[in-house]
N, C-alpha and C. Protein backbone atom coordinates (compact mmCIF):
# COMPACT_ATOMS: atom_id res chain seq x y z
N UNK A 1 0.85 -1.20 0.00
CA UNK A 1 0.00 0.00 0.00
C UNK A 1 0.89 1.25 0.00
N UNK A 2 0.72 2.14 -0.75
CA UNK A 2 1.62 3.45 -1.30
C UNK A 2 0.72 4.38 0.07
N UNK A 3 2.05 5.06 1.04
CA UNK A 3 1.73 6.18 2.05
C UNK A 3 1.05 7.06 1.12
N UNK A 4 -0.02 7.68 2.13
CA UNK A 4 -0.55 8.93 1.57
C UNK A 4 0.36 10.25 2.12
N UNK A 5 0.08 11.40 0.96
CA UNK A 5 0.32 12.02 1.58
C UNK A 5 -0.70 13.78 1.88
N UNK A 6 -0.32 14.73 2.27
CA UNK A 6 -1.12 15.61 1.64
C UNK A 6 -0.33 17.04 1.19
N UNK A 7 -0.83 18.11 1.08
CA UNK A 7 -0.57 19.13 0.71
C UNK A 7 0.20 20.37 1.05
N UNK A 8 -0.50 19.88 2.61
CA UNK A 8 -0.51 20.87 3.58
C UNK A 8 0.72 21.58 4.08
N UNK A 9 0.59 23.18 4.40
CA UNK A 9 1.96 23.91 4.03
C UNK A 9 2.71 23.96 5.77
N UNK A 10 3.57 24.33 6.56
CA UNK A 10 3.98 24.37 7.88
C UNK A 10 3.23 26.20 8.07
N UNK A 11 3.14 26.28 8.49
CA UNK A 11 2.69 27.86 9.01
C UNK A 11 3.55 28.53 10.19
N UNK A 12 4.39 29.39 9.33
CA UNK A 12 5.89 30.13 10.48
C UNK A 12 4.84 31.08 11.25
N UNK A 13 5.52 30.72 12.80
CA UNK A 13 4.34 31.57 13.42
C UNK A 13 5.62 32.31 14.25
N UNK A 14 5.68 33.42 14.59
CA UNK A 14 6.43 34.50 14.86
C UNK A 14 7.17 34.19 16.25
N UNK A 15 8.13 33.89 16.95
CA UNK A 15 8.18 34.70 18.67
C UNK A 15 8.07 35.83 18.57
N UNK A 16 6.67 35.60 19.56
CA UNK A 16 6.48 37.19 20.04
C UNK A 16 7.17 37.97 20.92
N UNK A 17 8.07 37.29 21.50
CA UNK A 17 9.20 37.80 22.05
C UNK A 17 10.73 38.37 21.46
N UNK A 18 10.78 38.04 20.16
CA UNK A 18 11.50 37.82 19.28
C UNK A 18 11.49 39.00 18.49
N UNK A 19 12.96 39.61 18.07
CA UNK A 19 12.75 40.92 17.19
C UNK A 19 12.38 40.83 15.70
N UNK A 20 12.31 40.28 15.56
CA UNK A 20 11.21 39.76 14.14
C UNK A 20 9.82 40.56 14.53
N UNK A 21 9.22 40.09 15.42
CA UNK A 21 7.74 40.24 15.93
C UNK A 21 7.93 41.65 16.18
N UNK A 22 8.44 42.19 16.81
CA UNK A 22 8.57 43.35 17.81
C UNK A 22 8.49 44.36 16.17
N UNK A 23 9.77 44.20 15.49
CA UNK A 23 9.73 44.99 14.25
C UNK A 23 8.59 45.32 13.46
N UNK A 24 8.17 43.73 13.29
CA UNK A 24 6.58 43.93 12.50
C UNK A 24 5.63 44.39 12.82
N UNK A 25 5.68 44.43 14.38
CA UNK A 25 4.19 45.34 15.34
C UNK A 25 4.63 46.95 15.02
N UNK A 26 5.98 47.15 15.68
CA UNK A 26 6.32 48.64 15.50
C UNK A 26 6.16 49.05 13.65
N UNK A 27 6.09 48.26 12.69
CA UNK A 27 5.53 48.99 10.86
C UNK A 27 4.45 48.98 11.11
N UNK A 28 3.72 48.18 11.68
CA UNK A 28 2.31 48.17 11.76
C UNK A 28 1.79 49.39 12.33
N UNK A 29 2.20 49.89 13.68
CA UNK A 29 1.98 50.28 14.39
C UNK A 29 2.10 52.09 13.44
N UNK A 30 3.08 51.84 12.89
CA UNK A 30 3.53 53.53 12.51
C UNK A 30 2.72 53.74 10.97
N UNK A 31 1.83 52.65 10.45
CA UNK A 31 0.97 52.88 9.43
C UNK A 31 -0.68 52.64 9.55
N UNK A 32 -0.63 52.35 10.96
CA UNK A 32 -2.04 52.21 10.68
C UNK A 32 -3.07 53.45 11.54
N UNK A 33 -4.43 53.27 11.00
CA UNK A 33 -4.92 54.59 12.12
C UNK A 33 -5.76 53.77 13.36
N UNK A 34 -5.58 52.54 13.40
CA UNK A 34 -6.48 51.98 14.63
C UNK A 34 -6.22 52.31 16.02
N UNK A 35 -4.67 53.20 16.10
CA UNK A 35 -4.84 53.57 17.94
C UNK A 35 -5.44 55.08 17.66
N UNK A 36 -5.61 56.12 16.93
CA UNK A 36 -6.64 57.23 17.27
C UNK A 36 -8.29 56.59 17.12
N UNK A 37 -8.23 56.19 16.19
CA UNK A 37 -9.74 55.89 15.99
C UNK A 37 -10.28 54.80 17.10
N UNK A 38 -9.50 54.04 17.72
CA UNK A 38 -10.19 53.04 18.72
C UNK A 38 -9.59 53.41 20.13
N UNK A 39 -9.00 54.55 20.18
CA UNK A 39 -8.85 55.52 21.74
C UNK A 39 -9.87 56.40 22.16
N UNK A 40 -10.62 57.09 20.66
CA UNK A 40 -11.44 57.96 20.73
C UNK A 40 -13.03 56.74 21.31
N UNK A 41 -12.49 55.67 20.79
CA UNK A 41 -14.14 54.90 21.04
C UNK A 41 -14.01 54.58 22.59
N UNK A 42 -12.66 54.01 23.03
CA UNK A 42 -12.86 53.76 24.40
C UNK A 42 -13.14 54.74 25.40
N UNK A 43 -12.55 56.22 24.69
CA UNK A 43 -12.94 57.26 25.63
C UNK A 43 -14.18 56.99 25.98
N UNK A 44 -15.15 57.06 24.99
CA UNK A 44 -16.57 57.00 25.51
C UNK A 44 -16.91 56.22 25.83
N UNK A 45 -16.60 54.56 25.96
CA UNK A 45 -16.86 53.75 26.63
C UNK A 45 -16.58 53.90 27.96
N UNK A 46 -15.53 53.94 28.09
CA UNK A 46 -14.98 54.72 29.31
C UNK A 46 -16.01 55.85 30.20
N UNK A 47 -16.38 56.57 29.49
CA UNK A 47 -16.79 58.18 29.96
C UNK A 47 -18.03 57.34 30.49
N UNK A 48 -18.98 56.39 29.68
CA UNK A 48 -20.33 56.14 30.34
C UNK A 48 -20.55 55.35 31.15
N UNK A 49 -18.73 55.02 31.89
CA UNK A 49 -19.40 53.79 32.76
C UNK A 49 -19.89 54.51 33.90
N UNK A 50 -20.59 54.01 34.78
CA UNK A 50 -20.86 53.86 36.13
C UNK A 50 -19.97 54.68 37.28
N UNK A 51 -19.07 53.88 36.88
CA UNK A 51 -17.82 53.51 38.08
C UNK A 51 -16.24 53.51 37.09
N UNK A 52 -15.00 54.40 37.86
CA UNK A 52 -14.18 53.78 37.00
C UNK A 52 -13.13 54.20 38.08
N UNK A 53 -13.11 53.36 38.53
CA UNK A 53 -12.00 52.89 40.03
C UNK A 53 -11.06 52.06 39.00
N UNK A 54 -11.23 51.24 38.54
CA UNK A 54 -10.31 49.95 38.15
C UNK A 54 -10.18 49.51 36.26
N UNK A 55 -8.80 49.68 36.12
CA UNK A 55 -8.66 49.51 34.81
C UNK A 55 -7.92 47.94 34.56
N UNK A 56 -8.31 46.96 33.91
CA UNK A 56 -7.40 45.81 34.28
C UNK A 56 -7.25 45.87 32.25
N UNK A 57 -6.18 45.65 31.95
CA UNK A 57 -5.76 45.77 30.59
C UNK A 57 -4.83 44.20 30.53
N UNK A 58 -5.58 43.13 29.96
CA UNK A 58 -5.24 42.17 29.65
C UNK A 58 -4.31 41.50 28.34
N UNK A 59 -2.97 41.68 28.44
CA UNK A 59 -2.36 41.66 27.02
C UNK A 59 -2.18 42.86 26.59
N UNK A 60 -1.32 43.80 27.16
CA UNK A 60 -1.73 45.58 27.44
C UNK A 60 -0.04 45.55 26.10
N UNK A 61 0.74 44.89 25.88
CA UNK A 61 1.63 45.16 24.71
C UNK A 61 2.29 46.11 25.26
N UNK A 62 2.78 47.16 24.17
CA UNK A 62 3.76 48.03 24.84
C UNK A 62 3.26 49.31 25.72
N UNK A 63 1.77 49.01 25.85
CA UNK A 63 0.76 50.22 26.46
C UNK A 63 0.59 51.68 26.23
N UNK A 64 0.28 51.46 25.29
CA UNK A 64 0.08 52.94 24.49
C UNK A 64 -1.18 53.38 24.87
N UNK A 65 -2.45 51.76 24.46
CA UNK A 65 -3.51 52.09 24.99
C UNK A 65 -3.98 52.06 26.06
N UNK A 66 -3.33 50.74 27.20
CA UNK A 66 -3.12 50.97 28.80
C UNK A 66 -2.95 52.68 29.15
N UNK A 67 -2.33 53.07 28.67
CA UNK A 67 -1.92 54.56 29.08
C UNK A 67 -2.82 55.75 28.78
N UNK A 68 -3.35 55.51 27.93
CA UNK A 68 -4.60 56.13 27.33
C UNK A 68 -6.13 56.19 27.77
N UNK A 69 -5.97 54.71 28.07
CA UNK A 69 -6.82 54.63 29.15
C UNK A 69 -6.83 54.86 30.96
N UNK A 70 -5.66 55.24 30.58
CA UNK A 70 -5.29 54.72 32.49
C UNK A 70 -6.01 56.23 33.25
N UNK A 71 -5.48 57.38 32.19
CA UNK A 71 -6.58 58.86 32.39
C UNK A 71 -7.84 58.76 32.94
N UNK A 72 -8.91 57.80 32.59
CA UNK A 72 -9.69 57.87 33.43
C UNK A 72 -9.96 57.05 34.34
N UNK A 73 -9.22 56.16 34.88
CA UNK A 73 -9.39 55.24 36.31
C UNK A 73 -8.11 55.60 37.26
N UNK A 74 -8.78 55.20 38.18
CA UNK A 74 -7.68 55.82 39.77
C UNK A 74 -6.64 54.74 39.78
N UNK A 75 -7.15 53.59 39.25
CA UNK A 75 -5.91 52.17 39.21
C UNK A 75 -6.02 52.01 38.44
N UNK A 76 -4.54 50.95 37.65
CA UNK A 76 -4.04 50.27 36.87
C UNK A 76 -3.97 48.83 36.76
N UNK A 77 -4.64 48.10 36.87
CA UNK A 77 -3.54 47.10 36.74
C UNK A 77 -3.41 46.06 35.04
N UNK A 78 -2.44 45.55 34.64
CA UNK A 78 -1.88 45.39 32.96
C UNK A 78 -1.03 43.93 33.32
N UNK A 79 -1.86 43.10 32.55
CA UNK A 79 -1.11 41.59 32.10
C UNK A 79 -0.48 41.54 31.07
N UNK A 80 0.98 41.23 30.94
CA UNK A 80 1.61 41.10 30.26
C UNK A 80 2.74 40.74 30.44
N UNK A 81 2.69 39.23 29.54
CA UNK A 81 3.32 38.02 29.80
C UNK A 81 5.63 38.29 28.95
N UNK A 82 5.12 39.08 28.21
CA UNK A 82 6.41 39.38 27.30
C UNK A 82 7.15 39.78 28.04
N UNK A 83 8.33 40.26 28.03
CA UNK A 83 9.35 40.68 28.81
C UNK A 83 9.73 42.41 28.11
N UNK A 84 9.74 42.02 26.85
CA UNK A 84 10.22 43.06 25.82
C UNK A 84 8.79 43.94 25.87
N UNK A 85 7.79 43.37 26.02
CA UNK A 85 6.75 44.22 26.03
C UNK A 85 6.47 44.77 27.37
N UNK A 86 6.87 44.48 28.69
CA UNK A 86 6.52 45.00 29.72
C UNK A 86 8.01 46.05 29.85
N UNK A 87 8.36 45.71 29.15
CA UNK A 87 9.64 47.21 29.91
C UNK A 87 9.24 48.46 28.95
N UNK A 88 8.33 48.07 27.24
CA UNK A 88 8.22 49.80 27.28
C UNK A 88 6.67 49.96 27.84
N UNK A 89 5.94 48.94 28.74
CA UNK A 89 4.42 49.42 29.21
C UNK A 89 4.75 50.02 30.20
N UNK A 90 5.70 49.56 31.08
CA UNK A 90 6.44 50.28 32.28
C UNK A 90 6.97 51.67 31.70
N UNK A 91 7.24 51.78 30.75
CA UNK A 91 7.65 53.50 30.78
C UNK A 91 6.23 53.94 30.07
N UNK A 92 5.48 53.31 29.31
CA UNK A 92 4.14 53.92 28.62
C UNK A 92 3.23 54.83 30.10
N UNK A 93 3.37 53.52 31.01
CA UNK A 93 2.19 53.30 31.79
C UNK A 93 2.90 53.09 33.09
N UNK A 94 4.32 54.02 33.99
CA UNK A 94 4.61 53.50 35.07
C UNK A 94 3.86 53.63 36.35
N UNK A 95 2.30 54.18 36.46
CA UNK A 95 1.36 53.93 37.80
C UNK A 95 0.69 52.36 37.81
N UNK A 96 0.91 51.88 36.48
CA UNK A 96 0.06 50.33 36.53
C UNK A 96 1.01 49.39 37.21
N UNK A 97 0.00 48.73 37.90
CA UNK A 97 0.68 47.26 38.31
C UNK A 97 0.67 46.58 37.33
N UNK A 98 1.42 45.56 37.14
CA UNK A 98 2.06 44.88 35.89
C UNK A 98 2.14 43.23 36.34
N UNK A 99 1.13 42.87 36.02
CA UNK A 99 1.77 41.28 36.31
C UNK A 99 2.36 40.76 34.99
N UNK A 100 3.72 39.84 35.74
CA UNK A 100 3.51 39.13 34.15
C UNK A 100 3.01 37.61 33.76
N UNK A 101 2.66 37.34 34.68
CA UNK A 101 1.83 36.07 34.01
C UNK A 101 1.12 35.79 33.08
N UNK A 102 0.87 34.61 31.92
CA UNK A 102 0.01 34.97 30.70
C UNK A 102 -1.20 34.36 31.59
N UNK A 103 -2.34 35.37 31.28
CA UNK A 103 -4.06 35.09 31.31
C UNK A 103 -4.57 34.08 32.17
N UNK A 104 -3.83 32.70 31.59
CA UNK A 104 -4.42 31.64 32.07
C UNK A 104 -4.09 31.14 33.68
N UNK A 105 -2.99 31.82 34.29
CA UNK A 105 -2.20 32.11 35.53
C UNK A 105 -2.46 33.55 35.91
N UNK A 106 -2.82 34.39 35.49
CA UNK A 106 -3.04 35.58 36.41
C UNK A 106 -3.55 35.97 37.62
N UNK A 107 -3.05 36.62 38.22
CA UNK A 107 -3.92 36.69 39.34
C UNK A 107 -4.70 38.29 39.68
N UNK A 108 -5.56 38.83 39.10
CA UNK A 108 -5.26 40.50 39.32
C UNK A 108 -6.30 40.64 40.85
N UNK A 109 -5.20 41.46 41.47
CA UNK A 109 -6.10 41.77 43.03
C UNK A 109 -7.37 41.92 43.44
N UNK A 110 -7.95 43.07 42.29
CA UNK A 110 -9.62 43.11 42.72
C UNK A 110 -10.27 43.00 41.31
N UNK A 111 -11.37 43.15 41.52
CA UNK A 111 -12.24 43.48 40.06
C UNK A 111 -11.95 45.17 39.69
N UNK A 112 -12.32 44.73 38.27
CA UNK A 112 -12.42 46.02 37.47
C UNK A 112 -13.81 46.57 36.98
N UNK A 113 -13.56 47.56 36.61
CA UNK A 113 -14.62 48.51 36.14
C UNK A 113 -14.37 48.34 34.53
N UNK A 114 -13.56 47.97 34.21
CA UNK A 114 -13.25 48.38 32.97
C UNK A 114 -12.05 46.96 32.66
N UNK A 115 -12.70 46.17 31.93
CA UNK A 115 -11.49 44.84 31.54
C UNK A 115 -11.36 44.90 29.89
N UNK A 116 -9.90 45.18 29.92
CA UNK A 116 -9.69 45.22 28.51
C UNK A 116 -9.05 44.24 27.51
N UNK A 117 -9.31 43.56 26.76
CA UNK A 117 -9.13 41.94 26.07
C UNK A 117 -8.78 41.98 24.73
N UNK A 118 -7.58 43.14 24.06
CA UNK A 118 -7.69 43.35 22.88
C UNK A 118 -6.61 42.75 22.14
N UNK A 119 -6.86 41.73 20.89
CA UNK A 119 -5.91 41.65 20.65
C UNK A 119 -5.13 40.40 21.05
N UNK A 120 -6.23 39.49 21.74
CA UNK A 120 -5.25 38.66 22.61
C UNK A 120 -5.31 37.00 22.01
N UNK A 121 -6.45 37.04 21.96
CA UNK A 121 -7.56 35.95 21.03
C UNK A 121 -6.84 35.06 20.28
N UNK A 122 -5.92 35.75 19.15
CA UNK A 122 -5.18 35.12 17.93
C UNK A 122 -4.02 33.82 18.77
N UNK A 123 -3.76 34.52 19.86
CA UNK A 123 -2.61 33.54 20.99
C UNK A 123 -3.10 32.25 21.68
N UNK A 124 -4.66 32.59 21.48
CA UNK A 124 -5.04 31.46 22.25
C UNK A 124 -5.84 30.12 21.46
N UNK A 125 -5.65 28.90 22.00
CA UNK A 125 -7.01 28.36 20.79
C UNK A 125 -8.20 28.57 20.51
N UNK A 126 -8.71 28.27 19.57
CA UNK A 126 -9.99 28.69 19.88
C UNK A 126 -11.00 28.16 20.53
N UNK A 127 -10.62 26.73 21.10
CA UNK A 127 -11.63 25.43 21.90
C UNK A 127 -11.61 26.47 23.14
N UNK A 128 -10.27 27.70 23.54
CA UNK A 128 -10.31 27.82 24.56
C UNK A 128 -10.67 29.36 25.02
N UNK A 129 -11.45 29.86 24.10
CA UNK A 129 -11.77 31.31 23.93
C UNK A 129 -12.71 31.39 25.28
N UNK A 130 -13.75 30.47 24.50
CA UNK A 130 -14.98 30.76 26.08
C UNK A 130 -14.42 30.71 27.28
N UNK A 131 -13.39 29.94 28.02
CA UNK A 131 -13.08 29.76 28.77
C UNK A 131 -12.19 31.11 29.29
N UNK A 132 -11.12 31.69 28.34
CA UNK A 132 -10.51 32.83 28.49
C UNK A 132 -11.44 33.95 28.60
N UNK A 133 -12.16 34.34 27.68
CA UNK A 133 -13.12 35.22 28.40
C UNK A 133 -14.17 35.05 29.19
N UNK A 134 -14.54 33.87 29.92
CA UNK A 134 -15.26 33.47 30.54
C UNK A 134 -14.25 34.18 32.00
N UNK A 135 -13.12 33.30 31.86
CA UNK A 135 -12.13 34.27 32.81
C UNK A 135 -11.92 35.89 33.20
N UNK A 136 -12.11 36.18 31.97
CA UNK A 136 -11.94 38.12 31.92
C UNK A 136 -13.51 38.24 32.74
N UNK A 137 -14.36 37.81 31.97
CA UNK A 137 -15.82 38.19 32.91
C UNK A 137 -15.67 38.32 34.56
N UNK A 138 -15.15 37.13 35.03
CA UNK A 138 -15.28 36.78 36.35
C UNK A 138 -14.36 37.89 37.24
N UNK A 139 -13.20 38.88 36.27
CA UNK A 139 -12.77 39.93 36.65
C UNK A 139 -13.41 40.96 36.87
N UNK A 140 -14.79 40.91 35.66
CA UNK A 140 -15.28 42.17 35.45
C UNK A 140 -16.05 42.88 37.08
N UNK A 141 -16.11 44.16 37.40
CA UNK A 141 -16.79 44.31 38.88
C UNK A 141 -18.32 44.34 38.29
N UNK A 142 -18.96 44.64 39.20
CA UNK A 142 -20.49 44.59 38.73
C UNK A 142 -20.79 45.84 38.18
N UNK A 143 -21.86 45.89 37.55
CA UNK A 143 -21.80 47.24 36.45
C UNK A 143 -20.80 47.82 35.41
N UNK A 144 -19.85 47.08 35.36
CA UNK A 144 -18.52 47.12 34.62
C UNK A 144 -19.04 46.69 33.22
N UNK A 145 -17.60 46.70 32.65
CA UNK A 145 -17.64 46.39 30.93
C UNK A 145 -16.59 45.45 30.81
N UNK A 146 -16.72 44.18 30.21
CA UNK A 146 -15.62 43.65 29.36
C UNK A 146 -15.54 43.95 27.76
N UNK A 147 -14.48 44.31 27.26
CA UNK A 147 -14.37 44.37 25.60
C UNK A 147 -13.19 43.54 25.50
N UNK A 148 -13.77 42.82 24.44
CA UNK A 148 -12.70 41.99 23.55
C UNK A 148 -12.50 42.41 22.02
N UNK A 149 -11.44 42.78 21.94
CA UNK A 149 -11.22 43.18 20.71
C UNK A 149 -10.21 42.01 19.53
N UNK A 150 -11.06 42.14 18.58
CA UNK A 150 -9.97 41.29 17.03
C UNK A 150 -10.04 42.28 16.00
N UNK A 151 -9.42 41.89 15.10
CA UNK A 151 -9.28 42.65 13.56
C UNK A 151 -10.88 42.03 13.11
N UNK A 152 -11.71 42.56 12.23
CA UNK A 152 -12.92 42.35 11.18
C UNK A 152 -12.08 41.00 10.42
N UNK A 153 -12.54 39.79 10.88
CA UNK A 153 -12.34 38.87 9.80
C UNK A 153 -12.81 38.76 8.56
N UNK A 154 -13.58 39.64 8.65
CA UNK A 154 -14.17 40.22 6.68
C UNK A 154 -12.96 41.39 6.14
N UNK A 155 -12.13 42.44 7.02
CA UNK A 155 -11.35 42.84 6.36
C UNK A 155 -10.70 42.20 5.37
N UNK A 156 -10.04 43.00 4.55
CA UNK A 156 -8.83 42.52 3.70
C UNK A 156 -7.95 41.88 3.95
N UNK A 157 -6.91 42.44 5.50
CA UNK A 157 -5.78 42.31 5.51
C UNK A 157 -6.60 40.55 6.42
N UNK A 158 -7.96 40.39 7.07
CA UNK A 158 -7.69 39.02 7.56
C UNK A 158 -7.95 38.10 6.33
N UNK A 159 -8.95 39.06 5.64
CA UNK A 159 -9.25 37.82 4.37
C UNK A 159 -7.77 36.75 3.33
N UNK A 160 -7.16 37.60 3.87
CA UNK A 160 -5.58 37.70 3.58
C UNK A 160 -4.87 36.49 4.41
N UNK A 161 -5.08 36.76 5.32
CA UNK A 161 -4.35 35.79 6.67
C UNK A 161 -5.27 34.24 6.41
N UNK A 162 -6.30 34.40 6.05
CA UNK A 162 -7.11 33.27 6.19
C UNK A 162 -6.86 32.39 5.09
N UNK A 163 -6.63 33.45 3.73
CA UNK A 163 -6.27 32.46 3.04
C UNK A 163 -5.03 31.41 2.88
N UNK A 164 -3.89 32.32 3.32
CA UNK A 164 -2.91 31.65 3.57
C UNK A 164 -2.61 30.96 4.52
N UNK A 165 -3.58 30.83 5.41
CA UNK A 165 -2.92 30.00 6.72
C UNK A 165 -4.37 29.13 7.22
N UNK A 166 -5.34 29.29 6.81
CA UNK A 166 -6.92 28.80 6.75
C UNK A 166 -7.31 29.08 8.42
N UNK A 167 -6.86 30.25 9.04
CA UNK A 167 -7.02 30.94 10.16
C UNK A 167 -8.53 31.83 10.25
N UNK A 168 -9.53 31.61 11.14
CA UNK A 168 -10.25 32.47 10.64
C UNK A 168 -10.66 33.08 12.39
N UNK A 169 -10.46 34.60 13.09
CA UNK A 169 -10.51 35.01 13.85
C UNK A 169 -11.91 35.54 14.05
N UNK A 170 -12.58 34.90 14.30
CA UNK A 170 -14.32 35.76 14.17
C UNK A 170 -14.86 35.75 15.77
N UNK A 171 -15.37 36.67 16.22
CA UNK A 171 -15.76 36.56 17.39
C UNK A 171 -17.70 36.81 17.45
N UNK A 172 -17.96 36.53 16.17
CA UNK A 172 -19.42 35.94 16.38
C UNK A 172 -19.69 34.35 16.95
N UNK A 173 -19.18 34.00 16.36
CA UNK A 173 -19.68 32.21 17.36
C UNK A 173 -19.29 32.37 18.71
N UNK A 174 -18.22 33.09 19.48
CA UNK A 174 -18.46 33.10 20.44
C UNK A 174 -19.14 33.84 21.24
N UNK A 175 -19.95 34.91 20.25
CA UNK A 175 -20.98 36.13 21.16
C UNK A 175 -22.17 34.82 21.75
N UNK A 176 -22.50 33.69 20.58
CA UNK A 176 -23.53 33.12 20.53
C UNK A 176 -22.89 32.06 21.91
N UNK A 177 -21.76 31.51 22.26
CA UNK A 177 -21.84 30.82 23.41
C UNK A 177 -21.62 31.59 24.50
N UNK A 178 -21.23 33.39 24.43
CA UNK A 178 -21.03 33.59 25.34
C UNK A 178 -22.82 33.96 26.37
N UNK A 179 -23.43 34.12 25.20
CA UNK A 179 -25.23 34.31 25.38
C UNK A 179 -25.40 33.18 26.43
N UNK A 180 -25.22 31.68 25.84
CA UNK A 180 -25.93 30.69 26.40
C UNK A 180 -24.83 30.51 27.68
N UNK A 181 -23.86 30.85 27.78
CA UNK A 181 -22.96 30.47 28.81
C UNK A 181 -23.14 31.35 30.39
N UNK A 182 -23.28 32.91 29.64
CA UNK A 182 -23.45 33.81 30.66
C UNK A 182 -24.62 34.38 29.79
N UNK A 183 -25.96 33.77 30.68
CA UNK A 183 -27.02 35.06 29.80
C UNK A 183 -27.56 35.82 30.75
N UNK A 184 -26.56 36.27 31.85
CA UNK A 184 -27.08 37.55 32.59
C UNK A 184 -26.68 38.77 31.89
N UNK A 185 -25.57 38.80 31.52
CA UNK A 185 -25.06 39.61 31.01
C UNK A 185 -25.70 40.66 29.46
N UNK A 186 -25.26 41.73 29.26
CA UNK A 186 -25.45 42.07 28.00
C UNK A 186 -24.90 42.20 26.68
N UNK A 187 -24.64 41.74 25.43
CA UNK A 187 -24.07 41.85 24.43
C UNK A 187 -24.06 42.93 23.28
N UNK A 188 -22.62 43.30 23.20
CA UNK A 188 -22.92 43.82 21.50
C UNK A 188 -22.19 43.83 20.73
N UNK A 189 -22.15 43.58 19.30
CA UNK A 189 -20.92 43.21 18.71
C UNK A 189 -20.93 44.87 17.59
N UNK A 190 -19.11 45.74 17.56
CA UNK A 190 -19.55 46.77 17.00
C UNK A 190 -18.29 46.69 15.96
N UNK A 191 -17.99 47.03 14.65
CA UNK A 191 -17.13 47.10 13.59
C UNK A 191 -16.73 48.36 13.55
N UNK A 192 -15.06 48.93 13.79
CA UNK A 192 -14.66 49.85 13.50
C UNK A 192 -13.94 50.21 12.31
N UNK A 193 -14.05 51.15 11.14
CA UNK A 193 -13.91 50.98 10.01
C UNK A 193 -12.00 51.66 10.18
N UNK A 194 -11.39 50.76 10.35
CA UNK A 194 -9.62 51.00 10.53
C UNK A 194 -8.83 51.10 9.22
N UNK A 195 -7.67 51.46 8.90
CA UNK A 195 -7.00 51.00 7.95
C UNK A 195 -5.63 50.48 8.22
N UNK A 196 -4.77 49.97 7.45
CA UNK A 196 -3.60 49.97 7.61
C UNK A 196 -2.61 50.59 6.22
N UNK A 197 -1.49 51.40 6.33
CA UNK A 197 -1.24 51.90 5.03
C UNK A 197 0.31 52.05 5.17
N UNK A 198 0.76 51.83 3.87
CA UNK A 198 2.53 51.98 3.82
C UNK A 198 2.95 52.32 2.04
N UNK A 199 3.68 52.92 1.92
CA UNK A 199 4.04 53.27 0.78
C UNK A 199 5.18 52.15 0.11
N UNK A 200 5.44 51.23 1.23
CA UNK A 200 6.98 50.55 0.89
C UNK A 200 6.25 49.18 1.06
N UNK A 201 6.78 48.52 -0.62
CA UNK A 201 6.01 47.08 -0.30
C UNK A 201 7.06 46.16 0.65
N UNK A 202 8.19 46.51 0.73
CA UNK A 202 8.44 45.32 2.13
C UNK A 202 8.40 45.46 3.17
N UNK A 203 7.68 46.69 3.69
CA UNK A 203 7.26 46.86 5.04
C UNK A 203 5.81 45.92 5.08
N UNK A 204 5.38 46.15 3.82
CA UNK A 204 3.74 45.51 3.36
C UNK A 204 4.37 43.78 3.60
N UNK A 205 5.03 43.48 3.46
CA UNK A 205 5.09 42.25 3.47
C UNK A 205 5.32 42.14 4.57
N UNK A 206 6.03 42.10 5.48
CA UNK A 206 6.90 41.99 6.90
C UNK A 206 5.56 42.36 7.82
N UNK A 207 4.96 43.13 7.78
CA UNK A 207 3.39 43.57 7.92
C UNK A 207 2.50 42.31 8.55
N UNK A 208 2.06 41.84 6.58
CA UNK A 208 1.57 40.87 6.24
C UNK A 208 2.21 39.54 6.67
């Protein structure tokens, strides 16, 4: 009997600890407009809560937006598991407490008013999403907000990722278990229209 075989390609997946990664976040970072346009949205998320004693920023990166946000709560506290990423959140953001444990080990002291989940999703599996934000919830204080943020898997740049790697980041199937899982709670799912832009195609690639 002749082995089968198949097609299938290896998929190079980055250290994120690694200056490879670090490089490609910082092109990203200096072409796209998603930190004004999604600072201006949290402001107001921010502005209508309730209560804003407590900021817990989960996967807070080099904290640009930890810091941005940190303006309107009296505390900080920012998970982040990287090493390279907690020494510039520490100068972004030096009033936050900083754990570095990843997510699934964290321990943050009290509840928040405000739990922030952006960005983090792509790191984890996806059997184990509910469970991770099932986790962020149990942070959230009462009357509080959790947001989880991904890229529009209908964008370009994911329609892009998906094809090449058959990755698909959607956080509708889990609005629908997070309904039946926690249906005290309230839902809403909202699309921010972002871009990303570079004049130099091998930044576009390194990017991509």
């Amino acid at each position: 009997m002749e082995p089968t075989t198949t097609d299938t390609v290896p998929v190079r997946v980055l250290d994120v600890s690694g200056a490879d990664y670090r490089r490609a976040f910082e092109l990203f970072l200096a072409g796209t407009d998603e930190k004004p346009r999604t600072h201006a949205r949290l402001s107001e998320i921010a502005a209508a809560l309730p209560q804003r004693r407590v900021l817990l920023d989960l996967g807070a990166g080099e904290g640009r937006t930890t810091a941005h946000l940190a303006r309107s709560f009296d505390r900080v506290i920012a998970v982040e598991p990287s090493a390279a990423m907690r020494e510039k959140l520490r100068a972004a953001c030096p009033e936050a407490l900083v754990l570095p444990e990843p997510i699934d080990r964290a321990r943050p002291p009290e509840p928040a008013d405000l739990v922030h989940l952006s960005h983090v999703l792509y790191y984890v599996p996806e059997g184990d999403w509910l469970s991770t934000v099932s986790r962020a919830l149990d942070w959230t204080a009462p009357g509080g907000a959790l947001l989880v943020v991904l890229q529009n898997p209908d964008s370009p740049c994911m329609r892009m990722a998906e094809h090449f790697t058959g990755a698909r980041y959607d956080l509708r199937p889990l609005l629908d278990r997070l309904r039946t899982a926690h249906p005290a709670h309230d839902y809403a799912l909202e699309t921010l229209a972002l871009h990303y832009r570079t004049p130099h195609l091998g930044e576009a690639v390194d990017v991509a």
